[in-house]
Protein backbone atom coordinates (compact mmCIF):
# COMPACT_ATOMS: atom_id res chain seq x y z
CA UNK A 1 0.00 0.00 0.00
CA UNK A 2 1.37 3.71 -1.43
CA UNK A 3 1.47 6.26 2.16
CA UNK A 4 2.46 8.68 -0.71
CA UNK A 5 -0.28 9.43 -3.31
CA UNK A 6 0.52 12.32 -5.71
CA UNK A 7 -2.03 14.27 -7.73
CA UNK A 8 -0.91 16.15 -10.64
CA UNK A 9 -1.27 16.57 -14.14
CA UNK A 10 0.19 16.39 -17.52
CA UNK A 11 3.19 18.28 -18.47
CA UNK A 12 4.00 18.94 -14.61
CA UNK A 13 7.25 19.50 -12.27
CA UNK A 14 6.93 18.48 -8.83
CA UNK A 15 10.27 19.14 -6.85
CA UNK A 16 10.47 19.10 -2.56
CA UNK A 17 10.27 22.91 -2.61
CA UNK A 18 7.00 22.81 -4.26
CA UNK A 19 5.15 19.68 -2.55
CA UNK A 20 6.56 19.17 0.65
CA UNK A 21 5.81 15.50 0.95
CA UNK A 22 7.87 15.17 -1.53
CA UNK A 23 11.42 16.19 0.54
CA UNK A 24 12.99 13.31 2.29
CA UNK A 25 11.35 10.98 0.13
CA UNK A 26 13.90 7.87 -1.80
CA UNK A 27 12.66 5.09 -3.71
CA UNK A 28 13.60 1.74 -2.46
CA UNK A 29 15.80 0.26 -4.83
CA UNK A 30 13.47 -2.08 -6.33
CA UNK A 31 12.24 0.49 -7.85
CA UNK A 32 15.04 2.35 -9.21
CA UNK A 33 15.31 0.17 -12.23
CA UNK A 34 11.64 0.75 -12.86
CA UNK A 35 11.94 4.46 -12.95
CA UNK A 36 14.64 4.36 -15.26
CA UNK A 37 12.85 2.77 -17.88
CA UNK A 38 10.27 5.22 -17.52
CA UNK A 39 12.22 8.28 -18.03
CA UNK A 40 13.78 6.24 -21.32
CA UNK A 41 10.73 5.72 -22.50
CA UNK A 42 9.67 8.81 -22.13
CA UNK A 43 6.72 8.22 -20.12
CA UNK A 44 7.79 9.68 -16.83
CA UNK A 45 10.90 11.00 -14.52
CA UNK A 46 11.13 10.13 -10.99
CA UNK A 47 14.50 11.86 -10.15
CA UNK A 48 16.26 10.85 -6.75
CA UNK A 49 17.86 14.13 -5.35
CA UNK A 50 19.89 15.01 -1.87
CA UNK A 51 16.88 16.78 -0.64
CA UNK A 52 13.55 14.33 -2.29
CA UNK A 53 11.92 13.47 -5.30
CA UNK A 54 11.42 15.43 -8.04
CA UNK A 55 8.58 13.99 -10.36
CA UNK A 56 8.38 15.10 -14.22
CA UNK A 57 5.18 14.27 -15.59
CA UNK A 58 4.76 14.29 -19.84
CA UNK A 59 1.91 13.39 -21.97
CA UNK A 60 0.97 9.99 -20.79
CA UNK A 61 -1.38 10.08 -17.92
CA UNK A 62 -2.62 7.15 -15.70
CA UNK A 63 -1.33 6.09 -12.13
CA UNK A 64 1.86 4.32 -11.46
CA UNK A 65 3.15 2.62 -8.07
CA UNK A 66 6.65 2.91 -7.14
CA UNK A 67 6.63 1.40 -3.71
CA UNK A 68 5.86 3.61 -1.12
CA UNK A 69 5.17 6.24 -3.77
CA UNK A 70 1.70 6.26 -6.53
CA UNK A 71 1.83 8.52 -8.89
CA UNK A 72 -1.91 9.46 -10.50
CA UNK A 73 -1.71 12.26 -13.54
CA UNK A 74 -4.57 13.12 -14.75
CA UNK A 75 -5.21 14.44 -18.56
CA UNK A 76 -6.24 18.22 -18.97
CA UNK A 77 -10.06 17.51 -20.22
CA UNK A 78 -11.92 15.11 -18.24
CA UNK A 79 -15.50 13.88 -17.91
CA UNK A 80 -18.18 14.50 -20.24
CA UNK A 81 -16.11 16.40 -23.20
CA UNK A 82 -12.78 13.28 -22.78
CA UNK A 83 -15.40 10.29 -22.85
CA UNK A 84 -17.17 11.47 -26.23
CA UNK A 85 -13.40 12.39 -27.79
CA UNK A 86 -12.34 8.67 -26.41
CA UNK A 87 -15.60 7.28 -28.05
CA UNK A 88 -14.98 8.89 -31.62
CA UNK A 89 -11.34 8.42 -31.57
CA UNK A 90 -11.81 4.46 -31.40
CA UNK A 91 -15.51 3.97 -32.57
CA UNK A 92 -16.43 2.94 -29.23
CA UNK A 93 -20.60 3.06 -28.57
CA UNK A 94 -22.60 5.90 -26.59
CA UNK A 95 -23.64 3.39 -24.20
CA UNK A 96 -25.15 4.45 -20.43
CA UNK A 97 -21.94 3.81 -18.35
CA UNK A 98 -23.31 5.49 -15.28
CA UNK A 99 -26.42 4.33 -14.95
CA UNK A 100 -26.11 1.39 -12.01
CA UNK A 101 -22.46 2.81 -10.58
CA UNK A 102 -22.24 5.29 -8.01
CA UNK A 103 -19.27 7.43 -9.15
CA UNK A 104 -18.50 10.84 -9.63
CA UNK A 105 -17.18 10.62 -13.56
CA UNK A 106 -15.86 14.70 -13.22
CA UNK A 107 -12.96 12.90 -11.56
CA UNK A 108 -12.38 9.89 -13.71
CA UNK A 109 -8.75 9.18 -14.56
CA UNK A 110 -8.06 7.84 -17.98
CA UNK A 111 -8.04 4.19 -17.38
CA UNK A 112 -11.40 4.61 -15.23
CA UNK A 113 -13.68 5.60 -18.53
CA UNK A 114 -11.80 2.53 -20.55
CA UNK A 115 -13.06 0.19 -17.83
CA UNK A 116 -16.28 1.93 -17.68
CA UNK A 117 -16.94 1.72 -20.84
CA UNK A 118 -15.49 -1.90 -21.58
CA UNK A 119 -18.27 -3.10 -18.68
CA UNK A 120 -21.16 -1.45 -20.75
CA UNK A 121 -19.77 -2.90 -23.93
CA UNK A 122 -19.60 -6.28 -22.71
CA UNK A 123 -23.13 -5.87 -20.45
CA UNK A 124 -24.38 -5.13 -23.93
CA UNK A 125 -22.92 -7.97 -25.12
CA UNK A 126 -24.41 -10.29 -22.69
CA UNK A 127 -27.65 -8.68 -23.18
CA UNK A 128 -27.68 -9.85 -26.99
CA UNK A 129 -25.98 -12.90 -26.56
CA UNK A 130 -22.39 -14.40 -26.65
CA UNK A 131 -21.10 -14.92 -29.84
CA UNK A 132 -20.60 -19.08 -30.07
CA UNK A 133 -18.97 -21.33 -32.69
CA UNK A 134 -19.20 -25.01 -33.12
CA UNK A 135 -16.17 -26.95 -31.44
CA UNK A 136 -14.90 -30.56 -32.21
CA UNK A 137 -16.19 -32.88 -29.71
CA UNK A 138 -15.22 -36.72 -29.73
CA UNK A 139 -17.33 -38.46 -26.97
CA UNK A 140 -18.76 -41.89 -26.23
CA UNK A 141 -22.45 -41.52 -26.27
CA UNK A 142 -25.29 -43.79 -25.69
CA UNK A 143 -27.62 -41.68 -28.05
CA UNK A 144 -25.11 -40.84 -30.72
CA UNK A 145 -24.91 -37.58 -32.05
CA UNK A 146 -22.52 -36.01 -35.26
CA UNK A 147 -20.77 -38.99 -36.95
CA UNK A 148 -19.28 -42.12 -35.81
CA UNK A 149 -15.51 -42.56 -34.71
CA UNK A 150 -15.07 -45.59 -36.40
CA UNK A 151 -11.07 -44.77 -35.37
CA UNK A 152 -12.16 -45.32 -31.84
CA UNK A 153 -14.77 -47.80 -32.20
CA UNK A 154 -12.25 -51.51 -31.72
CA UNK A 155 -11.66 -50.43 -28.45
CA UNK A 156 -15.68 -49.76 -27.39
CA UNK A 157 -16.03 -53.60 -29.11
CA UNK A 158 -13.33 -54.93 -27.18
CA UNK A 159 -15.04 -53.47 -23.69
CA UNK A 160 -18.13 -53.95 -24.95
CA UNK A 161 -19.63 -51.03 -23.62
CA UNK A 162 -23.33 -50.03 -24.63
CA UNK A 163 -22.28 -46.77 -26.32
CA UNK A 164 -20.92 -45.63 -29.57
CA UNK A 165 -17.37 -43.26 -29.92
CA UNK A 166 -18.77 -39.91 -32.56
CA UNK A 167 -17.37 -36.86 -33.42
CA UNK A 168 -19.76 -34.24 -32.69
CA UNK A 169 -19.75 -30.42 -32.81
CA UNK A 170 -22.23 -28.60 -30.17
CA UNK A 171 -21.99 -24.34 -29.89
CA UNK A 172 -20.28 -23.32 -27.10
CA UNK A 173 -19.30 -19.90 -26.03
CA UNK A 174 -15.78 -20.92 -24.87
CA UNK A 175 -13.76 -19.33 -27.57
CA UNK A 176 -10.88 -17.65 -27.73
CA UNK A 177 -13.00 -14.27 -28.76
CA UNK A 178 -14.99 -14.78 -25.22
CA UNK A 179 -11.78 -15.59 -23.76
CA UNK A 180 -10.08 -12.54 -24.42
CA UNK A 181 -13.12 -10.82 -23.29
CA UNK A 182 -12.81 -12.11 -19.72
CA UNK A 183 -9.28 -11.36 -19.59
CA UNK A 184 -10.37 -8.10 -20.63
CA UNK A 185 -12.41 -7.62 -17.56
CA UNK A 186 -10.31 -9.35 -15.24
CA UNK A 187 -7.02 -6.78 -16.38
CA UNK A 188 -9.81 -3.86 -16.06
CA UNK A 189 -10.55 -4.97 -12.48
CA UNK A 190 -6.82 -4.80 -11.59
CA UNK A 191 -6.40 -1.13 -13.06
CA UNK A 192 -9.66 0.83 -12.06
CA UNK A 193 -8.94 3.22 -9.34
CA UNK A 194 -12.90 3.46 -8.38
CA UNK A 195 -13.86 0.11 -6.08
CA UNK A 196 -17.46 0.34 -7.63
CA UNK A 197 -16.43 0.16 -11.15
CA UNK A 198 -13.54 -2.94 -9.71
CA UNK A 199 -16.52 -4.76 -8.32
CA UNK A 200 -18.55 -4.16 -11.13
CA UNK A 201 -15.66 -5.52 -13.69
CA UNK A 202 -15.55 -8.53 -11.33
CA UNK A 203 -19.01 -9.43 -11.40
CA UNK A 204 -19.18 -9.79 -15.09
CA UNK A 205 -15.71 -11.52 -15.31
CA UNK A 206 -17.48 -14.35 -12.42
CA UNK A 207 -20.72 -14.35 -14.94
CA UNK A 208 -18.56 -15.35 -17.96
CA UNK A 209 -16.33 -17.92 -15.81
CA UNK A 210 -19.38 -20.31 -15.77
CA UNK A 211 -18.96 -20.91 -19.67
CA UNK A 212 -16.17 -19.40 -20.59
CA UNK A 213 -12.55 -20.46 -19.65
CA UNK A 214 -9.87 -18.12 -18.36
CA UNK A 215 -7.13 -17.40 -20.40
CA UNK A 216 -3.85 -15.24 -19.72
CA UNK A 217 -4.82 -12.36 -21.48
CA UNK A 218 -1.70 -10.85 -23.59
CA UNK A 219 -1.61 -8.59 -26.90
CA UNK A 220 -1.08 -11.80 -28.98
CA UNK A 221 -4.46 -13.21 -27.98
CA UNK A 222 -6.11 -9.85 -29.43
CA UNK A 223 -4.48 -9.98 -32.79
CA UNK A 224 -5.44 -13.50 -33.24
CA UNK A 225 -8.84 -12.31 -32.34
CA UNK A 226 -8.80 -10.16 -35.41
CA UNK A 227 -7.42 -12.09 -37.58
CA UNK A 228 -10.62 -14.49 -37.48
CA UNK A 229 -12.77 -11.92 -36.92
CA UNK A 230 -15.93 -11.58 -39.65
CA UNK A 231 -19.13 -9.51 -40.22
CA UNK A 232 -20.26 -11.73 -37.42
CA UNK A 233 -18.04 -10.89 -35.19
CA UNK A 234 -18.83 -6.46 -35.38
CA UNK A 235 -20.39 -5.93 -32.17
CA UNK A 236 -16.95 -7.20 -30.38
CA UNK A 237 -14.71 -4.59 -32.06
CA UNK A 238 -15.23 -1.64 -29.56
CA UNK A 239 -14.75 -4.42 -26.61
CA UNK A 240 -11.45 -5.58 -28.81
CA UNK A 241 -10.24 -1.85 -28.79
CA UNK A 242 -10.80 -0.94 -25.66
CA UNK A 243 -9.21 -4.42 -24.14
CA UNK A 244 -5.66 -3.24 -26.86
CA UNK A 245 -5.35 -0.26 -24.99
CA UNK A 246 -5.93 -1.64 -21.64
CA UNK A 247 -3.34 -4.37 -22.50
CA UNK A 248 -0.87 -1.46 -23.27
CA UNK A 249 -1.31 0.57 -21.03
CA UNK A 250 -0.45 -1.71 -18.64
CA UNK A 251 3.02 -2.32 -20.41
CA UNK A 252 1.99 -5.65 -21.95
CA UNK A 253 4.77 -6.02 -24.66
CA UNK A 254 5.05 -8.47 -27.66
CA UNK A 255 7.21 -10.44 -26.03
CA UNK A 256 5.50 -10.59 -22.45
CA UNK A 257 2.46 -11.47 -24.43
CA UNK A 258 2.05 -14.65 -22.38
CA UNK A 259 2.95 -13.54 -18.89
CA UNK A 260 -0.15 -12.97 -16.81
CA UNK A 261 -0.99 -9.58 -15.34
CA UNK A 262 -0.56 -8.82 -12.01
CA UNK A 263 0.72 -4.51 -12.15
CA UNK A 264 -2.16 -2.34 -10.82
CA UNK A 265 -0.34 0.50 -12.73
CA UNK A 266 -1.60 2.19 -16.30
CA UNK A 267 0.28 4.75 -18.31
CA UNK A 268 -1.48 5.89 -21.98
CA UNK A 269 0.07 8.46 -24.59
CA UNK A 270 -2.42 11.00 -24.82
CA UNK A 271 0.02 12.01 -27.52
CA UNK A 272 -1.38 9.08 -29.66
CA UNK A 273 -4.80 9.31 -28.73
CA UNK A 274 -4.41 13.09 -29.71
CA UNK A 275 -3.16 12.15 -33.19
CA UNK A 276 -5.88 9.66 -33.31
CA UNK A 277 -8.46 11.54 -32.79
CA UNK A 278 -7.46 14.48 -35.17
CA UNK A 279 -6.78 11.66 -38.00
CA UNK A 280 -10.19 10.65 -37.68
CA UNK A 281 -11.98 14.07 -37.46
CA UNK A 282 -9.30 15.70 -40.29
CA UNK A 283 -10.36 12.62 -42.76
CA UNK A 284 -14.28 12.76 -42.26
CA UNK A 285 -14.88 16.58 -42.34
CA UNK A 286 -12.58 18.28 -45.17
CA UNK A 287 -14.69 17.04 -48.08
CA UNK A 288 -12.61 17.04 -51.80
CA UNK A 289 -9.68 16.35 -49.67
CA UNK A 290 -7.64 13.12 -49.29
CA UNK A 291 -5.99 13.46 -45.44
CA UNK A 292 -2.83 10.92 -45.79
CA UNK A 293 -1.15 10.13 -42.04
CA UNK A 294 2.13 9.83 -41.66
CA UNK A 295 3.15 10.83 -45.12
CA UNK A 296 6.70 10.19 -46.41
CA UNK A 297 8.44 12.89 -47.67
CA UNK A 298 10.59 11.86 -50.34
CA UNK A 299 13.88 12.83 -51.38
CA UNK A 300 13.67 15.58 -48.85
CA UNK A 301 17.51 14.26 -47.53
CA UNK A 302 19.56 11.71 -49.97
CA UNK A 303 23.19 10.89 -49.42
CA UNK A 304 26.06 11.79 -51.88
CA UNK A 305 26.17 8.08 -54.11
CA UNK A 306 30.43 9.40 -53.75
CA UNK A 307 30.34 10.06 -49.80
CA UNK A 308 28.38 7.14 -48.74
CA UNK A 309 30.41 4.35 -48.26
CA UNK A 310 28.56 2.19 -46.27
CA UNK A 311 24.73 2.77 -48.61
CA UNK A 312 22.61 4.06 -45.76
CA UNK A 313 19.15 5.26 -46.67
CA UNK A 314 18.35 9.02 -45.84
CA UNK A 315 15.93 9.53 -42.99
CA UNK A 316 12.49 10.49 -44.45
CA UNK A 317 10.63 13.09 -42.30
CA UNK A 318 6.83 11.71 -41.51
CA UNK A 319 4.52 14.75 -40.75
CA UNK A 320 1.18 13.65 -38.66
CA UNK A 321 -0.86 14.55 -41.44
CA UNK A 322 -0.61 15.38 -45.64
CA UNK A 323 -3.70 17.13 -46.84
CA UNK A 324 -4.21 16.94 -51.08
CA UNK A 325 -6.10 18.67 -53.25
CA UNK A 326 -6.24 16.19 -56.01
CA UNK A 327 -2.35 15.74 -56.38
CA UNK A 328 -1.60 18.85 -54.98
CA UNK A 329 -0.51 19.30 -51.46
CA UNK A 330 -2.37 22.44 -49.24
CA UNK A 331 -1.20 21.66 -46.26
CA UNK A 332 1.51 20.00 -44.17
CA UNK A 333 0.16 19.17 -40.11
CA UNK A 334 1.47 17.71 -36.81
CA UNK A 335 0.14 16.77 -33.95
CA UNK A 336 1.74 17.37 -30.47
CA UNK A 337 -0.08 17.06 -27.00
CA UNK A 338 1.41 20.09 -25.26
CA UNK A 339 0.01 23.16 -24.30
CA UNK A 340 1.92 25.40 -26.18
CA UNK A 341 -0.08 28.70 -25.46
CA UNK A 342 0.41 27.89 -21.84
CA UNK A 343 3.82 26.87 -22.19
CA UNK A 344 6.73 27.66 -24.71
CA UNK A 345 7.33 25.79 -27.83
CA UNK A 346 10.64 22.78 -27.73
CA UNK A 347 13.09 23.43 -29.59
CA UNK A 348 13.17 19.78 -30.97
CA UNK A 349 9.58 21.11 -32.18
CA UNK A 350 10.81 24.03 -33.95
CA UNK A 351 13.46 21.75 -36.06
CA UNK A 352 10.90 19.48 -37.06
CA UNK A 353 8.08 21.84 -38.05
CA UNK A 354 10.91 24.02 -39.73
CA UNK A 355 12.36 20.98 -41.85
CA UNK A 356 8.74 20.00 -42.79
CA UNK A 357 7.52 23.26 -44.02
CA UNK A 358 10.89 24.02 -45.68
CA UNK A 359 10.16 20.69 -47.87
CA UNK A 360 6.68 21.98 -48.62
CA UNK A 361 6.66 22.67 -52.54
CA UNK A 362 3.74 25.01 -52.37
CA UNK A 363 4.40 28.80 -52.81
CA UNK A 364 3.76 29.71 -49.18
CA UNK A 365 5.94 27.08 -47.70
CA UNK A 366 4.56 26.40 -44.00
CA UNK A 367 3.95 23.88 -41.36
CA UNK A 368 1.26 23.83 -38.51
CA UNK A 369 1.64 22.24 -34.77
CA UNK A 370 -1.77 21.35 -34.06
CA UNK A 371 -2.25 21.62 -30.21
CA UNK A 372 -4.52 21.28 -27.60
CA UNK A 373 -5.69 24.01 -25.45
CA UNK A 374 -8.79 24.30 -22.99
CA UNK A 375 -8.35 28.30 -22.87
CA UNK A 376 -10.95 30.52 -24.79
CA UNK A 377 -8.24 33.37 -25.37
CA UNK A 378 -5.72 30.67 -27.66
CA UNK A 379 -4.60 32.03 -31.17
CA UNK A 380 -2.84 31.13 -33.87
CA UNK A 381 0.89 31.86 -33.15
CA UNK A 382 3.80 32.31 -36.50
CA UNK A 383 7.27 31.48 -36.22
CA UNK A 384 9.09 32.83 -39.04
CA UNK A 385 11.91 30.96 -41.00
CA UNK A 386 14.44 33.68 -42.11
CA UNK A 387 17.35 34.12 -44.54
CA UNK A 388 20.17 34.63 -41.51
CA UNK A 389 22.05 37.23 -44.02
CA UNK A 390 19.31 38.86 -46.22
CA UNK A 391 16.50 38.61 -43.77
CA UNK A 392 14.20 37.52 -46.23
CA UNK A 393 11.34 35.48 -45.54
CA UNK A 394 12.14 31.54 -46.28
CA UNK A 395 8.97 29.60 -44.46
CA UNK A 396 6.72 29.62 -41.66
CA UNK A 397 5.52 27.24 -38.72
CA UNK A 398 1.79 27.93 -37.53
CA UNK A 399 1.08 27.13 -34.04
CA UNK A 400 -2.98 26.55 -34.16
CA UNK A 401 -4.70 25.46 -30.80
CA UNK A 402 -7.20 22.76 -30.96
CA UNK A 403 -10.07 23.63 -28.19
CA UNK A 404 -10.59 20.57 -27.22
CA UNK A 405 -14.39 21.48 -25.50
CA UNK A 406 -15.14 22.72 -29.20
CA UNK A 407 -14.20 19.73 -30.51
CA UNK A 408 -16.20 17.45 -28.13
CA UNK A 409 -19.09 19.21 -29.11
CA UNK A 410 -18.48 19.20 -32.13
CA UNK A 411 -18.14 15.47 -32.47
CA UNK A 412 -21.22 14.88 -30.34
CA UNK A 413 -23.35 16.42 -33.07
CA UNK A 414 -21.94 15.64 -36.31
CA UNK A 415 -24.51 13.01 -36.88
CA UNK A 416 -27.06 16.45 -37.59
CA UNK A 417 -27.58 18.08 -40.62
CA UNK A 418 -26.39 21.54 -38.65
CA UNK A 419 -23.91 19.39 -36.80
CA UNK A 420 -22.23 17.90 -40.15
CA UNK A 421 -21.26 21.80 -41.30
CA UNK A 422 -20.28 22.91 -37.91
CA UNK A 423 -17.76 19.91 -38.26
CA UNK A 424 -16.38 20.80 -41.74
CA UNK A 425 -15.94 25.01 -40.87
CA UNK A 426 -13.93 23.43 -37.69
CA UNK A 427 -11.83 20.99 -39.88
CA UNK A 428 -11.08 23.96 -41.74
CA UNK A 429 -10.14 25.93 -39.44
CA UNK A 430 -7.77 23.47 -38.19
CA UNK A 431 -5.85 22.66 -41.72
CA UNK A 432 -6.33 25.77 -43.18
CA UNK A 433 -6.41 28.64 -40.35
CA UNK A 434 -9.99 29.77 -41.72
CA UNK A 435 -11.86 31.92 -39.09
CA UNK A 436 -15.14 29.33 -38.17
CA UNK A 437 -17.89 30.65 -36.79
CA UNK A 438 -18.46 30.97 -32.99
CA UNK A 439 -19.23 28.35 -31.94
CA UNK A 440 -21.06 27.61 -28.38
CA UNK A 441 -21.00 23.58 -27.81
CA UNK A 442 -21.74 22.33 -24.32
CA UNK A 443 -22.07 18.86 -23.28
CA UNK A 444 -24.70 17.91 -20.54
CA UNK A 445 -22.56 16.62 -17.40
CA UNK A 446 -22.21 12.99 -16.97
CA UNK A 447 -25.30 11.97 -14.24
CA UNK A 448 -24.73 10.46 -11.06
CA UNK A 449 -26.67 7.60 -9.52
């Protein structure tokens, strides 16, 4: 059990002079390892100092136990406005989450509305039926069913037993799509924060055990999953989704794909999500547009053929997103989950966005950071790309905020006539940098039971 639970958010700094319970504080040694490979990865720094902790928080959010120490970072939009984002990123179902739980969903974490909504999905499922699938059978049988196992049938003779070997295929619901649904619920019980929503998880893990068996759950079993997966098979793909990001969240590799689960700790890239969820908006909403992700820009760097000597390939710079016109490329995007009205803009940014729009072919050669941004008063910010000796005017990188309320609402009501051209004036906006009109989207607030 943590005696040291930490709050904060994304994009944070936490040091002993700004949280006291931080000073004095050393993780145990076990540990240390652990909190390297997070501040490799990229996910999160834990830094050991003479005087505490200091705790560096990026864009992945979740909750993470180091010891005596758990770390919970929370994403900048919550409730309402992140669940309908997290449903149209990954197709998932407006289902009623809240309906039997006692929670307050204002302070979900991340991992909390996956669960939440995994439960509904698979209540849902329950509700309609289990998908089965006919299963080999052999059995002795006094009332023979399927065909005869005439393979088996010398040694039935020889004990003369009153019963005949067949081969006989009944529907069952123990299949390896069911399967991975239990483990599904069984990893979601381990990482919800809320005890409701763990008991809940448990409940309809217990009411699958009766027919369904257990199965350590790993990222293997869910592309096998899709790989068999038909027209039959739809209603499971939210549940399939869902149960992928769950599974790597939790730091389920590959290669640990048949380990069994037993962390209570969740970190997600909002960064990803982020992309995500601008891909899919970008691609349905710019109409006589083609939206290509991660676009390879060719020939951008090549190596002398006389100076190469050992025939490496150039790097190829991949913006986020390509937008055509016909053949023609109008605009050149990327997506990065930092604030950057609230805070300033990397460096490491600045190179990238600058190579990108300096390979853009089009007259005004530019690049835009798309970022997102819960303040009312974010505008468009222009770095300029100039000549260092004439001064002149060589590119530009466009720093556009994405309001992320907007979009929610946005989103919410695309499937309206009104809602459809609200959505395509925002899409604009965000590839283009055309003014939309106001807009004024609100989303009810999640009920309570």
């Amino acid at each position: 059990m943590s005696d040291l639970a930490i709050q904060t958010g994304e994009w944070a700094r936490l040091t002993p002079e700004t949280h006291a319970a931080l000073a004095g504080r050393a993780l145990a040694s076990g540990h240390r390892d652990v909190a390297r490979e997070l501040s490799e990865s990229g996910r999160l720094e834990v830094l050991e100092l003479a005087c505490g902790l200091e705790i560096r928080t990026t864009s992945w959010v979740g909750r993470i136990n180091l010891g005596e120490v758990s770390i919970t970072i929370s994403s900048k939009i919550t409730g309402a406005p992140l669940l309908e984002l997290l449903r149209y990123a990954y197709g998932l179902r407006d289902l009623s989450l809240y309906a039997d739980v006692a929670y307050a969903p204002s302070q979900a974490t991340f991992q909390d509305l996956l669960v939440h909504q995994l439960a509904a999905e698979v209540s849902e499922l329950l509700s309609r039926g289990l998908h089965r699938d006919y299963k080999a059978r052999r059995e002795d049988l006094s009332s023979p069913a399927g065909r005869i196992d005439f393979g088996a049938y010398p040694r039935i003779a020889a004990e003369a037993k009153s019963v005949l070997p067949s081969i006989h295929y009944p529907r069952t619901e123990a299949t390896l799509m069911n399967q991975v649904l239990l483990g599904g619920l069984r990893l979601g019980a381990q990482l919800a924060n809320d005890p409701a929503l763990r008991s809940r998880s448990r409940r309809l893990a217990q009411f699958l055990e009766a027919t369904v068996p257990p199965l350590a759950l790993g990222l293997r079993d869910v592309e096998r999953v899709r790989q068999i997966m038909d027209r039959r098979h739809r209603a499971y793909e939210p549940s399939l989704n869902i149960i992928e990001l769950l599974l790597e969240g939790s730091g389920v590799s590959l290669e640990q794909a048949s380990s069994r689960i037993t962390l209570a700790s969740f970190l997600f890239d909002m960064n990803r999500f982020f992309q995500g969820l601008l891909s899919r908006f970008l691609r349905e909403h710019l109409p006589n547009h083609t939206v290509r992700d991660e676009y390879r820009l060719h020939e951008m760097f090549a190596y002398d053929d006389s100076a190469n000597p050992h025939r490496r390939k150039a790097p190829t710079p991949r913006p986020d997103f390509v937008v055509f016109e016909g053949k023609r490329v109008v605009a050149v995007l990327d997506a990065k989950y930092r604030d950057l009205w609230n805070q300033a803009l990397p460096r490491e940014m600045l190179y990238q966005l600058a190579l990108y729009a300096l390979g853009h072919r089009a007259k005004a050669r530019q690049a835009t950071i798309l970022y997102p941004s819960l303040a009312d008063s974010a505008r468009e910010q222009i770095v300029q790309l100039r000549d260092p000796l004439k001064g002149s005017l060589e590119a530009k990188v466009v720093l556009r905020p994405v309001n992320l309320l907007d979009l929610a609402g946005a989103v919410a009501r695309c499937q309206t006539e009104v809602g459809q051209e609200q959505c395509r004036r925002l899409a604009a906006a965000l590839a283009f940098g055309s003014v939309p009109a106001p807009m004024s989207f609100t989303l009810p607030p999640l009920p309570r039971s």
